[in-house]
PDB file of N, CA and C in Angstrom:
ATOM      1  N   UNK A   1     -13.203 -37.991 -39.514  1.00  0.00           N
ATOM      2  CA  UNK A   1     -12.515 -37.349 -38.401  1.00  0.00           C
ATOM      3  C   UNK A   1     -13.403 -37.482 -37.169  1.00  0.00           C
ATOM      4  N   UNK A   2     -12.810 -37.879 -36.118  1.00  0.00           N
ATOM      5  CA  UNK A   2     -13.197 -38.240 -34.872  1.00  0.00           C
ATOM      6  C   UNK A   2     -14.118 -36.570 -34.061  1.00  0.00           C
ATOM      7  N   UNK A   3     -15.253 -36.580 -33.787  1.00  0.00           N
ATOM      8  CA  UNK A   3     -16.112 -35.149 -33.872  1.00  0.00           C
ATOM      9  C   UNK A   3     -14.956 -34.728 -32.202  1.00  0.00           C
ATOM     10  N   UNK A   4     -14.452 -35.280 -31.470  1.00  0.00           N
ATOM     11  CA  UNK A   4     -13.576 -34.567 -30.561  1.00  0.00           C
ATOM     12  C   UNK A   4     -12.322 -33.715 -31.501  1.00  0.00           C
ATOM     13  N   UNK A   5     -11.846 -34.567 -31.970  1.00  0.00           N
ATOM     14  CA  UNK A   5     -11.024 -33.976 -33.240  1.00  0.00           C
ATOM     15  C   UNK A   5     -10.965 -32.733 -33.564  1.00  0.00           C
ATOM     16  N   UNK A   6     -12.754 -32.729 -34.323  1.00  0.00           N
ATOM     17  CA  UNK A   6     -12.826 -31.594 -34.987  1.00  0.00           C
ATOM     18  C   UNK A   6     -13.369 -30.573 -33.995  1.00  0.00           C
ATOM     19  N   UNK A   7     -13.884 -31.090 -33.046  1.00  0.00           N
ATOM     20  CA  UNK A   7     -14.211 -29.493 -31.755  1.00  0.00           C
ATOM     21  C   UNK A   7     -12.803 -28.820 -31.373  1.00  0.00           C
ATOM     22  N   UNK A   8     -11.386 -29.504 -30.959  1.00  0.00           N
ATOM     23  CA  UNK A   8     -10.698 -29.443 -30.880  1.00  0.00           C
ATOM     24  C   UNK A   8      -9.824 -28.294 -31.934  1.00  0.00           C
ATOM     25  N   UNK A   9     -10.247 -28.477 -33.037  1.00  0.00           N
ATOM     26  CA  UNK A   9      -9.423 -27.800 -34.194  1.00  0.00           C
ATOM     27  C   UNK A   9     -10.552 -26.450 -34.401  1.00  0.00           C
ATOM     28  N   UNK A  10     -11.638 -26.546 -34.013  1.00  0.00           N
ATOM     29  CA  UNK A  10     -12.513 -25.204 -34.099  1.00  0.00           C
ATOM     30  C   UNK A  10     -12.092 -24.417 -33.116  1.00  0.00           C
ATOM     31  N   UNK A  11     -11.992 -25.076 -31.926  1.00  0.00           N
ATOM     32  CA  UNK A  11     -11.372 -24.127 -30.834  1.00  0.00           C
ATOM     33  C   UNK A  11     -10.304 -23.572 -31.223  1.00  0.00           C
ATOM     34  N   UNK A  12      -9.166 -24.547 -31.509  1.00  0.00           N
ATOM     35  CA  UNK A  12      -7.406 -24.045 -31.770  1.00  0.00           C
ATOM     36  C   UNK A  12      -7.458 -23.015 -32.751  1.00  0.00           C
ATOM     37  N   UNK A  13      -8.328 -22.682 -33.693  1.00  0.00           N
ATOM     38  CA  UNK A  13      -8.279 -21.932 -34.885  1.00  0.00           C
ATOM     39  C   UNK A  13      -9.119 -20.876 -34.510  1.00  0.00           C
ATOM     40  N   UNK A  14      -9.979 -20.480 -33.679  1.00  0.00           N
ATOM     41  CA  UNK A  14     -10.170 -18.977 -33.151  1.00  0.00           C
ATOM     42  C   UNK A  14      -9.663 -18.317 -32.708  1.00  0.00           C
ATOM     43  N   UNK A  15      -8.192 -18.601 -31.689  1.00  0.00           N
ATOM     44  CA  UNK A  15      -7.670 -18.300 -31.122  1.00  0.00           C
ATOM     45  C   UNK A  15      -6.998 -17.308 -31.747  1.00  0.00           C
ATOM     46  N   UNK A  16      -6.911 -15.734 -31.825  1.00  0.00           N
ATOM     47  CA  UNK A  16      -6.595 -14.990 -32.805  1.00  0.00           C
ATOM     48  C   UNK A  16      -5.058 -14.355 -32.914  1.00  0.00           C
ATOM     49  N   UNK A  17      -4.565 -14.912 -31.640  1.00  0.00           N
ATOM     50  CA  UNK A  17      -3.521 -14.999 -30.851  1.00  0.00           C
ATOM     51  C   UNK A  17      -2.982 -16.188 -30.345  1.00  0.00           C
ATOM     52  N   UNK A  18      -1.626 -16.432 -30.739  1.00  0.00           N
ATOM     53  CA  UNK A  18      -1.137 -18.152 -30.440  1.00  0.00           C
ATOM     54  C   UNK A  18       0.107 -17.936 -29.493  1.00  0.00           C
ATOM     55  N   UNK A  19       0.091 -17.879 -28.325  1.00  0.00           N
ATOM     56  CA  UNK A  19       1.748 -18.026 -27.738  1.00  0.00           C
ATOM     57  C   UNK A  19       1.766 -18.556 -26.389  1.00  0.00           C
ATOM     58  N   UNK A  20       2.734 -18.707 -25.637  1.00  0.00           N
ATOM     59  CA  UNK A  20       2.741 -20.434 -24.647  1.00  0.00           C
ATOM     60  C   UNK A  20       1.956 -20.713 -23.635  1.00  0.00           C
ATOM     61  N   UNK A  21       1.146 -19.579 -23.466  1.00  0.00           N
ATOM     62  CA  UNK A  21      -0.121 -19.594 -22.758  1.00  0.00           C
ATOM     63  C   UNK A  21      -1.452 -19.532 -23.347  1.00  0.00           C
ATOM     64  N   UNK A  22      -1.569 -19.527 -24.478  1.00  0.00           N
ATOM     65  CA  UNK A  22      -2.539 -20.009 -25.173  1.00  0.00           C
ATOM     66  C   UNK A  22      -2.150 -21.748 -25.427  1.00  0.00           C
ATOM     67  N   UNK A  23      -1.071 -22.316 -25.979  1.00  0.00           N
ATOM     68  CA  UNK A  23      -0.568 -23.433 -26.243  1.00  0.00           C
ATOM     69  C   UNK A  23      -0.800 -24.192 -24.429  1.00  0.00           C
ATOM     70  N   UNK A  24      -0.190 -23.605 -23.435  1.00  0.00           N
ATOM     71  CA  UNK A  24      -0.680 -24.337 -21.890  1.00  0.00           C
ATOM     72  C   UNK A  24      -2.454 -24.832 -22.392  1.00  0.00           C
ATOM     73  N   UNK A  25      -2.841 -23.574 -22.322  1.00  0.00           N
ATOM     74  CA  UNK A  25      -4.677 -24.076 -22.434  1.00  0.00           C
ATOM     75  C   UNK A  25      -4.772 -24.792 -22.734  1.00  0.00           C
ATOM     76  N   UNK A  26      -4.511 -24.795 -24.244  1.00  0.00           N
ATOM     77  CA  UNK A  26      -5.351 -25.764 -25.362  1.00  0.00           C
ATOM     78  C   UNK A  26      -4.804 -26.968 -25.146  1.00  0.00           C
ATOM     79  N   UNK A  27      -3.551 -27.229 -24.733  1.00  0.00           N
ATOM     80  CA  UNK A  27      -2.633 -28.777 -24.171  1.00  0.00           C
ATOM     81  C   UNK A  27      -3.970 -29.023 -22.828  1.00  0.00           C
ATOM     82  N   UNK A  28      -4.071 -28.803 -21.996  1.00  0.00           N
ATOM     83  CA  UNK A  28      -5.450 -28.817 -20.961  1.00  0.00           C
ATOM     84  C   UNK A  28      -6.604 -29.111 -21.435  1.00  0.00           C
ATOM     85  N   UNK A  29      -7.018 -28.335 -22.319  1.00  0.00           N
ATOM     86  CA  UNK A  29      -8.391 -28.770 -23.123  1.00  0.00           C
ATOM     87  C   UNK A  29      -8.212 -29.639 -24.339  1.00  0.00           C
ATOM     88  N   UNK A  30      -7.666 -30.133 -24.798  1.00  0.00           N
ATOM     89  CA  UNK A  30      -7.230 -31.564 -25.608  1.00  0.00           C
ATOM     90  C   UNK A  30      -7.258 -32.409 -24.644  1.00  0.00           C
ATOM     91  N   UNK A  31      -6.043 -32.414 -23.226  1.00  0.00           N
ATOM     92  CA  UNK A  31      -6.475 -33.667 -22.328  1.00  0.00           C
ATOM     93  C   UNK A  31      -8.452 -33.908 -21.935  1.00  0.00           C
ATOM     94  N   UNK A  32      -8.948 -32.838 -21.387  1.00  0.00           N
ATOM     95  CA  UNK A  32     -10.544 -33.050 -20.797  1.00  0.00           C
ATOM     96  C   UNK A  32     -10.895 -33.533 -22.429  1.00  0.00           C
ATOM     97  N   UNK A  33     -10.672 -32.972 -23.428  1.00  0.00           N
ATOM     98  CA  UNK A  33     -11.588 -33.257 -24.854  1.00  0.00           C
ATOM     99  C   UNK A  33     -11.234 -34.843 -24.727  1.00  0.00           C
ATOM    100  N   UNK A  34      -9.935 -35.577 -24.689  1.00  0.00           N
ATOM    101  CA  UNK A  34      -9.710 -36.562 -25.077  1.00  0.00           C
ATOM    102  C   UNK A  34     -10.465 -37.820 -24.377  1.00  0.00           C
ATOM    103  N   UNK A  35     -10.677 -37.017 -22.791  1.00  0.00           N
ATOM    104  CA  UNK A  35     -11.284 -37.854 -21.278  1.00  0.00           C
ATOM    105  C   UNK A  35     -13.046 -38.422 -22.382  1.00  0.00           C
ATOM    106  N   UNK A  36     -13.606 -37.339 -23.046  1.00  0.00           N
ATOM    107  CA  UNK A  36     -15.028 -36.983 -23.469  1.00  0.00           C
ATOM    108  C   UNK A  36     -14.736 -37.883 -25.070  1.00  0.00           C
ATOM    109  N   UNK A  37     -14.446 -38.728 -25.473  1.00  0.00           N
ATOM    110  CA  UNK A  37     -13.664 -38.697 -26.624  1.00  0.00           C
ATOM    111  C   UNK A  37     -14.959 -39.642 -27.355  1.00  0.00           C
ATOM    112  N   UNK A  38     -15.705 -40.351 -26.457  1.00  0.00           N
ATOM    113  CA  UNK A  38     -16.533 -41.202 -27.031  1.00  0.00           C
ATOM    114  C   UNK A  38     -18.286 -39.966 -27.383  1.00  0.00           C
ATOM    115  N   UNK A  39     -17.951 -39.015 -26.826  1.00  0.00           N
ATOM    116  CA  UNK A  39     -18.942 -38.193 -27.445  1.00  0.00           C
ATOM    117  C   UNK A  39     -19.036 -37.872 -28.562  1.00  0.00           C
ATOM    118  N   UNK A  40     -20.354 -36.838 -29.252  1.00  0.00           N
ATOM    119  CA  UNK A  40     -20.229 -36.743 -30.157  1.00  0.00           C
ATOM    120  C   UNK A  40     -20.262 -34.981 -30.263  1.00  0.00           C
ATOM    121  N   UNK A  41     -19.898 -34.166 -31.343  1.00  0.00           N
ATOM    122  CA  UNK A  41     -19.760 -33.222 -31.518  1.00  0.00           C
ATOM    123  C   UNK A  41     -20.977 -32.397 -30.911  1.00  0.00           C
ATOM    124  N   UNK A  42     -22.088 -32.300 -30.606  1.00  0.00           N
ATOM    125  CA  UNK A  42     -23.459 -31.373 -29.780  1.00  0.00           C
ATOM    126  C   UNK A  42     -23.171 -31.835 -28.391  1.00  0.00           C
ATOM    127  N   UNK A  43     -23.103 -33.174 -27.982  1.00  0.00           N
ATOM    128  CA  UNK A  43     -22.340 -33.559 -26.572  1.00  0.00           C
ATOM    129  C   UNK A  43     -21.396 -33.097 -26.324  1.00  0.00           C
ATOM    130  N   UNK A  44     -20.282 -32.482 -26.867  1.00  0.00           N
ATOM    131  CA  UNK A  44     -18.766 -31.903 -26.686  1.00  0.00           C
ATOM    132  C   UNK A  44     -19.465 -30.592 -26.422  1.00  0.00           C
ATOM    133  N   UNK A  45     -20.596 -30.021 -27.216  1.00  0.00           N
ATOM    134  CA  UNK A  45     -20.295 -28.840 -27.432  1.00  0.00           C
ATOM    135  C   UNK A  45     -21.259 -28.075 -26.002  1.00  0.00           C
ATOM    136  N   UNK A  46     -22.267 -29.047 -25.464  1.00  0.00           N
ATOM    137  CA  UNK A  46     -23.326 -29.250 -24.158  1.00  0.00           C
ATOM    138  C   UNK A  46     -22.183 -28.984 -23.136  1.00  0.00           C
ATOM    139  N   UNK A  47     -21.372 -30.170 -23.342  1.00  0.00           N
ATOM    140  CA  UNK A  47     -20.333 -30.288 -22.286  1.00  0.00           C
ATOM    141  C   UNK A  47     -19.092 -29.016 -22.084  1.00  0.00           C
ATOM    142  N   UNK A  48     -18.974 -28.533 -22.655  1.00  0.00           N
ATOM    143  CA  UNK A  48     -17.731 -27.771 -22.888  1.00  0.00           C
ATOM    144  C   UNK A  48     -18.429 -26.433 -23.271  1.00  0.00           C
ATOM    145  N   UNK A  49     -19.501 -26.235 -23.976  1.00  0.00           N
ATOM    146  CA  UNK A  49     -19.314 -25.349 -24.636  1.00  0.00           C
ATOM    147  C   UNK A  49     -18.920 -24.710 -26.345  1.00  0.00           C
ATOM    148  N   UNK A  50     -19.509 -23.865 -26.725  1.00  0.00           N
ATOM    149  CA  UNK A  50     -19.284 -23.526 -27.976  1.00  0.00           C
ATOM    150  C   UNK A  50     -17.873 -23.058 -28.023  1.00  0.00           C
ATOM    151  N   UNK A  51     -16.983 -23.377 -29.045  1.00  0.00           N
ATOM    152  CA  UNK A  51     -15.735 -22.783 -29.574  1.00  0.00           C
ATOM    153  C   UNK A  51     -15.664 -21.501 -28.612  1.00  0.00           C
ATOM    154  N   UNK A  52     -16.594 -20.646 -29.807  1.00  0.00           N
ATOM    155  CA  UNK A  52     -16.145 -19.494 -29.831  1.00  0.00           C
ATOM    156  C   UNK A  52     -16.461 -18.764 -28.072  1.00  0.00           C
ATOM    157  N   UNK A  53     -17.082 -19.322 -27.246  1.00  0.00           N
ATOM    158  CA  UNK A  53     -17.629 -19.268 -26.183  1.00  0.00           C
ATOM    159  C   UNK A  53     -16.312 -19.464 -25.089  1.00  0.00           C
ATOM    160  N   UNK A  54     -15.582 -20.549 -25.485  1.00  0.00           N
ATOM    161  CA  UNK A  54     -14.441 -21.016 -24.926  1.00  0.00           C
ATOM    162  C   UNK A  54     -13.238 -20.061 -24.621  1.00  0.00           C
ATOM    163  N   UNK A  55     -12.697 -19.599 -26.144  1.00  0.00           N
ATOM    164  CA  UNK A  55     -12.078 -18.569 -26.385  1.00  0.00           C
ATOM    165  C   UNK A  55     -12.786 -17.080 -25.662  1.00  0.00           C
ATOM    166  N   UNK A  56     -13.665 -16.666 -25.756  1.00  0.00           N
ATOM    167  CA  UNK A  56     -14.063 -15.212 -25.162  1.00  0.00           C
ATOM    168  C   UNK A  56     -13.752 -15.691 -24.063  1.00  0.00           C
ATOM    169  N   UNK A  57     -14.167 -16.896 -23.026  1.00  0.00           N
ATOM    170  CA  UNK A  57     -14.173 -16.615 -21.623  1.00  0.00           C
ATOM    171  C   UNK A  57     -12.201 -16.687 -21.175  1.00  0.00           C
ATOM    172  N   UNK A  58     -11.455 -17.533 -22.269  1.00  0.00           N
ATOM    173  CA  UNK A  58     -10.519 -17.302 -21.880  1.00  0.00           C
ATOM    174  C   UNK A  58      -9.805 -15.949 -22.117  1.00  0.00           C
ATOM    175  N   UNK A  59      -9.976 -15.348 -22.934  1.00  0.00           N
ATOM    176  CA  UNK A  59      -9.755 -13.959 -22.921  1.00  0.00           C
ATOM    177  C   UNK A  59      -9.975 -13.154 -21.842  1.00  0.00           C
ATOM    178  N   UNK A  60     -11.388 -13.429 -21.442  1.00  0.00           N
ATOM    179  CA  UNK A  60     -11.845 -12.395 -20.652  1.00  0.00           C
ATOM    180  C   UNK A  60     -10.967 -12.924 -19.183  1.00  0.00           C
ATOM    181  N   UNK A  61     -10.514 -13.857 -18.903  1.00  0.00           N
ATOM    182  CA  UNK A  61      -9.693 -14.390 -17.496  1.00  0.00           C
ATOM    183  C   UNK A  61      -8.047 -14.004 -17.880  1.00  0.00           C
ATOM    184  N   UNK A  62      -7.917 -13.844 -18.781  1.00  0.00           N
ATOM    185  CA  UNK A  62      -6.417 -13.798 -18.976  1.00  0.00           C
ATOM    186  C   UNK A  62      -6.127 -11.798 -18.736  1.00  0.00           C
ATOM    187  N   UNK A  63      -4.729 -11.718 -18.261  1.00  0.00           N
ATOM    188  CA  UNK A  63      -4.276 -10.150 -18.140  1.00  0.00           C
ATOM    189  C   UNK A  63      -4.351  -9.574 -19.459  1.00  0.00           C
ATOM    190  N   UNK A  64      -4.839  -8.321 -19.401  1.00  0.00           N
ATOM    191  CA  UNK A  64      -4.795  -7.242 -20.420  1.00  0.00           C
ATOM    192  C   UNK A  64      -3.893  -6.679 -21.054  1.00  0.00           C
ATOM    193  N   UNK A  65      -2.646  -6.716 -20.083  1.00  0.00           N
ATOM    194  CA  UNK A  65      -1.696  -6.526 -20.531  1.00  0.00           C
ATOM    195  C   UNK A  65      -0.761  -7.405 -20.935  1.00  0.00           C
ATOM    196  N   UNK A  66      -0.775  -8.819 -20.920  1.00  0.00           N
ATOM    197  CA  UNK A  66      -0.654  -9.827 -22.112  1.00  0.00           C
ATOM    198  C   UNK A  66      -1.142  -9.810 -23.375  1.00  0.00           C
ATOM    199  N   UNK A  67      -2.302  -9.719 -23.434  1.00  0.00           N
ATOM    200  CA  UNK A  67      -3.107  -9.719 -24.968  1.00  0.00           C
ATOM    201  C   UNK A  67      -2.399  -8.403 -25.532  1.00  0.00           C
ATOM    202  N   UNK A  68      -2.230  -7.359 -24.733  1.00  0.00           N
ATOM    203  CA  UNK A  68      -1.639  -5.764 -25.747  1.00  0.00           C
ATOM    204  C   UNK A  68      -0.510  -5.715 -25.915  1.00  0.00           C
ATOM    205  N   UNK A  69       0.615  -7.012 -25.505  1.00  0.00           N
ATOM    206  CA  UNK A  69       1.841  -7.224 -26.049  1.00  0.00           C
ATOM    207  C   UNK A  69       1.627  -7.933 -26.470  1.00  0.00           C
ATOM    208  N   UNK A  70       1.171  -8.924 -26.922  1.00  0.00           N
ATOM    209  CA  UNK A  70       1.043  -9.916 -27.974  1.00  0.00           C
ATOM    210  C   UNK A  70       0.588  -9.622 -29.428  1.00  0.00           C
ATOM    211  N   UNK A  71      -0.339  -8.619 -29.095  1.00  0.00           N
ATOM    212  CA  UNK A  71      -0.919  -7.730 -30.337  1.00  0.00           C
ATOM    213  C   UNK A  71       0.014  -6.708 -30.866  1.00  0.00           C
ATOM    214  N   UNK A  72       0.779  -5.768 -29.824  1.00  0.00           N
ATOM    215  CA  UNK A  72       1.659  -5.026 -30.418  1.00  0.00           C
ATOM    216  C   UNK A  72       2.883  -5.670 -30.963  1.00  0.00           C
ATOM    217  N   UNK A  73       3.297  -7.180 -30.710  1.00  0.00           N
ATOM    218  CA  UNK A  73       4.482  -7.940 -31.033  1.00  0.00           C
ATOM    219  C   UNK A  73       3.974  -8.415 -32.805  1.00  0.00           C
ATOM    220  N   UNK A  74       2.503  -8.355 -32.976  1.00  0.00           N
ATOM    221  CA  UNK A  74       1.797  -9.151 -33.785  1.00  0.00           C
ATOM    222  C   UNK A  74       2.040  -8.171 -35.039  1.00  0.00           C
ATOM    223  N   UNK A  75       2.005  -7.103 -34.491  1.00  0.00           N
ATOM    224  CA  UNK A  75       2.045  -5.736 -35.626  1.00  0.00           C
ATOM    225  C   UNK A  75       3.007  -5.437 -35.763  1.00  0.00           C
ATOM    226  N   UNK A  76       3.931  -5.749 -34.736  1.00  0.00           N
ATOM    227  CA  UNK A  76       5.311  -5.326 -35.589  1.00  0.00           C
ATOM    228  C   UNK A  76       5.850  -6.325 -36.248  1.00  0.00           C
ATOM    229  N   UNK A  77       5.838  -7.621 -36.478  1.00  0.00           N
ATOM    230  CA  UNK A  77       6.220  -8.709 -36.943  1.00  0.00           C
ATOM    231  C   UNK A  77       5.595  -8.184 -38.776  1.00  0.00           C
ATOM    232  N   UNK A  78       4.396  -8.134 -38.394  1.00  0.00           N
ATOM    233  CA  UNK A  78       3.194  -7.790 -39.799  1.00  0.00           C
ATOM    234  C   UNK A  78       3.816  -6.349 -40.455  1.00  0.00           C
ATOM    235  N   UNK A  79       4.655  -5.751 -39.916  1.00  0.00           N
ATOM    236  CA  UNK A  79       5.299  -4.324 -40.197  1.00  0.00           C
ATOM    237  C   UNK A  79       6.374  -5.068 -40.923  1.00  0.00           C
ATOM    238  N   UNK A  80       7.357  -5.128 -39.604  1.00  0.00           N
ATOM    239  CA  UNK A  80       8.545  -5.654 -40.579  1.00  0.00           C
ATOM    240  C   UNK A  80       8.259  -6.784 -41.899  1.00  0.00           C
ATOM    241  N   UNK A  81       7.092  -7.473 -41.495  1.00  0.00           N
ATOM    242  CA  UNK A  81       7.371  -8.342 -43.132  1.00  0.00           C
ATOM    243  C   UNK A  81       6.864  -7.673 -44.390  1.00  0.00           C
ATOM    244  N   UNK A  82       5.742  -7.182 -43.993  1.00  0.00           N
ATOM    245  CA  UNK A  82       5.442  -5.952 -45.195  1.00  0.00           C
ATOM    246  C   UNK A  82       6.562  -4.914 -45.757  1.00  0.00           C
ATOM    247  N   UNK A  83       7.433  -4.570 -44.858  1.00  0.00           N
ATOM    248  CA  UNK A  83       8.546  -3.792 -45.095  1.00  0.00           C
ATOM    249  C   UNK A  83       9.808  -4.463 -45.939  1.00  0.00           C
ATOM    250  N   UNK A  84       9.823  -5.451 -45.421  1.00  0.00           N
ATOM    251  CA  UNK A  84      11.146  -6.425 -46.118  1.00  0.00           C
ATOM    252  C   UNK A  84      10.470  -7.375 -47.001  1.00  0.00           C
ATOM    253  N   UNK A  85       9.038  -7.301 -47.658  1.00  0.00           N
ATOM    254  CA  UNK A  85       8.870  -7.384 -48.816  1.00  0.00           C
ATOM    255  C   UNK A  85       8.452  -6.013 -49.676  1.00  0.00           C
ATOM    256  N   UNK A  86       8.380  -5.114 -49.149  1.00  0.00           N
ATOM    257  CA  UNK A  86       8.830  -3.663 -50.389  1.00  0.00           C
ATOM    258  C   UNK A  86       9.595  -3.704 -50.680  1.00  0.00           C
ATOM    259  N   UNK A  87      10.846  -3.917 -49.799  1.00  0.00           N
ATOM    260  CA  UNK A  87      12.478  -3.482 -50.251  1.00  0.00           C
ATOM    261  C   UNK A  87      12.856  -4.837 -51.010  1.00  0.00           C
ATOM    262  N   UNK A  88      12.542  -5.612 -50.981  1.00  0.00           N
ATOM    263  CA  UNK A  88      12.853  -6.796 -52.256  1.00  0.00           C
ATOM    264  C   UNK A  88      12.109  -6.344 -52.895  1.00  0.00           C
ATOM    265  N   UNK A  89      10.986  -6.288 -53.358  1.00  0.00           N
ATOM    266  CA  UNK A  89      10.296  -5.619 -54.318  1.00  0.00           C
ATOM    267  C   UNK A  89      11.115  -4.380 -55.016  1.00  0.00           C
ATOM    268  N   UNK A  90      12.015  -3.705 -54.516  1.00  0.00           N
ATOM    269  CA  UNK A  90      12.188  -2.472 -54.964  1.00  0.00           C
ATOM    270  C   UNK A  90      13.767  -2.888 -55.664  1.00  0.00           C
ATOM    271  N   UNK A  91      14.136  -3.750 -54.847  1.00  0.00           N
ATOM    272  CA  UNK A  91      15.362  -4.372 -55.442  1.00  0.00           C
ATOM    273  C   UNK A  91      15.505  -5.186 -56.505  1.00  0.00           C
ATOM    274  N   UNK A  92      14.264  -6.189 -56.499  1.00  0.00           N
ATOM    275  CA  UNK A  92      14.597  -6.859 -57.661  1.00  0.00           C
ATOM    276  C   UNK A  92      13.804  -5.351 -59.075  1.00  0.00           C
ATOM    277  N   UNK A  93      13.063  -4.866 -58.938  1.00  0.00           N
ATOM    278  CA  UNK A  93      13.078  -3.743 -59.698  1.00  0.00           C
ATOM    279  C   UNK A  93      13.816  -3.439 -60.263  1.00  0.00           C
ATOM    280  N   UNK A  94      15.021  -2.653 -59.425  1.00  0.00           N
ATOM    281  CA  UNK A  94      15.943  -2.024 -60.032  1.00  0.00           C
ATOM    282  C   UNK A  94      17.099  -3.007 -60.441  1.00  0.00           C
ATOM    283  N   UNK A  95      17.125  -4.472 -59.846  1.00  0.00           N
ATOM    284  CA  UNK A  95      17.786  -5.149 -60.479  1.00  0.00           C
ATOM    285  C   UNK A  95      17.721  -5.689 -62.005  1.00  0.00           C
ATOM    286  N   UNK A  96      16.187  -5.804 -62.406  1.00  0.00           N
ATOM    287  CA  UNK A  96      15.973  -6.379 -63.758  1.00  0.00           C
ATOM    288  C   UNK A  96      16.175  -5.019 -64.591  1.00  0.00           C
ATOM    289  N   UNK A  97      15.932  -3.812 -63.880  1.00  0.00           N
ATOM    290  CA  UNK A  97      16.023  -2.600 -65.303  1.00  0.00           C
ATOM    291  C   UNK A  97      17.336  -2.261 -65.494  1.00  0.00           C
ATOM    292  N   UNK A  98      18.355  -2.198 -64.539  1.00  0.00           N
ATOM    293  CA  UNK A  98      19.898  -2.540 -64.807  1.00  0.00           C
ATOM    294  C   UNK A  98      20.129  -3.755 -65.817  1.00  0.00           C
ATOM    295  N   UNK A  99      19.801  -4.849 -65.441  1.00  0.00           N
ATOM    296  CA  UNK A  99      19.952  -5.949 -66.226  1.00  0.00           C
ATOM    297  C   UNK A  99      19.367  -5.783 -67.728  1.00  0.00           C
ATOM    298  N   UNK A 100      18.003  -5.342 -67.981  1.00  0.00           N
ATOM    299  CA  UNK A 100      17.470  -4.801 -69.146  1.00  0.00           C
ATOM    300  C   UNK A 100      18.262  -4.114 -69.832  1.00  0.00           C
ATOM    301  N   UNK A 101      18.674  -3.041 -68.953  1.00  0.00           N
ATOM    302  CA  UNK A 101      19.758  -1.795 -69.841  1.00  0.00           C
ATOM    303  C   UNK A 101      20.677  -2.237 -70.514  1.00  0.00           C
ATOM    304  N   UNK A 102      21.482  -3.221 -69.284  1.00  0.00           N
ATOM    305  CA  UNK A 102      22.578  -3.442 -70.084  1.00  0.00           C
ATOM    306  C   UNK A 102      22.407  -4.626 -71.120  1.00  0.00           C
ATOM    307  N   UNK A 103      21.583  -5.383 -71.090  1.00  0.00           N
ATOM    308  CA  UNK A 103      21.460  -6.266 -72.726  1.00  0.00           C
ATOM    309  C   UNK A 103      21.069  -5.555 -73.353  1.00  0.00           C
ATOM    310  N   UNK A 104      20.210  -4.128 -73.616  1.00  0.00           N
ATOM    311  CA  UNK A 104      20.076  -3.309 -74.660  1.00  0.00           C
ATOM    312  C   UNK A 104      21.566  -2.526 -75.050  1.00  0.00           C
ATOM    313  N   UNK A 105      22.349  -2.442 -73.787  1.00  0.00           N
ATOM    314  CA  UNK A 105      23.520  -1.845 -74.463  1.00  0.00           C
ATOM    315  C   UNK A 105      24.426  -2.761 -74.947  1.00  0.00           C
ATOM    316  N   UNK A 106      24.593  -3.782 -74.710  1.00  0.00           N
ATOM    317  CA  UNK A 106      25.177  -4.597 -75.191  1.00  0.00           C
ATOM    318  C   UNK A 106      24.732  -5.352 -76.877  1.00  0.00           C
ATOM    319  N   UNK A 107      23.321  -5.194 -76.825  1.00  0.00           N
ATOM    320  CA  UNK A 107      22.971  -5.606 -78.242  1.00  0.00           C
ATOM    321  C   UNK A 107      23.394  -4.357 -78.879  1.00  0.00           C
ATOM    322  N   UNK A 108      22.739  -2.963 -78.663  1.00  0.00           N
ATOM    323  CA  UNK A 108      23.394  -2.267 -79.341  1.00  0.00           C
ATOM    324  C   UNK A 108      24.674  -2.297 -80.056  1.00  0.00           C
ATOM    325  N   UNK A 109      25.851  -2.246 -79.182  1.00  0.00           N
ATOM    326  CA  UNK A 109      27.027  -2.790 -79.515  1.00  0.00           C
ATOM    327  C   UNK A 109      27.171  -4.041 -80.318  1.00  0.00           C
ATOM    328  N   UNK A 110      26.815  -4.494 -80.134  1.00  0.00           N
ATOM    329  CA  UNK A 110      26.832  -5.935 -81.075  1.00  0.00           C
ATOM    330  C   UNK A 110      26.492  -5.765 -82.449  1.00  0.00           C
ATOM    331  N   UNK A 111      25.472  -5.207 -82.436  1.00  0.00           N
ATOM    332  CA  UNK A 111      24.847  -5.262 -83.835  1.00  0.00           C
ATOM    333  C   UNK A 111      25.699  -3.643 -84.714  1.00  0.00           C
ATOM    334  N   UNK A 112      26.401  -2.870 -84.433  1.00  0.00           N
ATOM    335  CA  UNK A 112      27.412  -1.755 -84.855  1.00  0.00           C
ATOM    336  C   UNK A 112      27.972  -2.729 -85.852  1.00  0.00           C
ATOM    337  N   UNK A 113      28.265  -1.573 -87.098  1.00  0.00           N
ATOM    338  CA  UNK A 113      28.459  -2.528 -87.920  1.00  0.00           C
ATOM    339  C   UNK A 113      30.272  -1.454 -87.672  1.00  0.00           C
ATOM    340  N   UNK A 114      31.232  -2.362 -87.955  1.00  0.00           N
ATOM    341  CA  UNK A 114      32.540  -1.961 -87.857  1.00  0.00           C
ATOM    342  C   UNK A 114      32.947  -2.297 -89.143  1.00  0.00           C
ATOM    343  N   UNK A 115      33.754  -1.175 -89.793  1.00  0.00           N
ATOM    344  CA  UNK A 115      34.759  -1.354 -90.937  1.00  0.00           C
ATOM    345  C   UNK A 115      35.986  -2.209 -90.778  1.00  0.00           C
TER     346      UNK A 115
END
């Protein structure tokens, strides 16, 4: 893997938060990474900067009140899926012990011995 490549994918993967202004950036910093392309990964990183260095400063330039809807959108997404996997959970539950019951009542019946 080409070491622009992989600076590229260290950056994209800190990002702890992904939505179309994070995606603007990183489309921006892929073009300059690509300009630098004959470097090598400590030259990328001289030039640009560490990953994680990248990400804090863009944080720290971006509104506050972007990041605290993105985070509160993040938790409710992480709510509702935790939630609508209990309630399948709880459904197929009570679906297999219905289903259980009734092949026990049904063997029951079956096996009755009739005159």
């Amino acid at each position: 893997m080409k070491d622009s490549k992989k600076y590229y994918r260290e950056v994209k993967k800190l990002f702890p938060l992904y939505g179309r202004k994070e995606a603007l950036f990183l489309k921006a910093l892929k073009r300059q990474i690509q300009e630098y392309q004959d470097l090598n990964y400590q030259e990328l990183v001289s030039h640009f900067g560490k990953p994680l260095d990248i990400v804090i400063s863009y944080y720290e330039s971006i509104d506050s009140a972007y990041i605290i809807k993105k985070v509160n959108i993040k938790k409710f997404l992480a709510f509702i899926l935790i939630t609508l996997f209990f309630l399948i959970t709880v459904y197929l539950r009570y679906y297999l012990y219905t289903d259980y019951q009734s092949s026990q009542y049904n063997h029951t019946v079956e096996s009755m011995i009739i005159k």
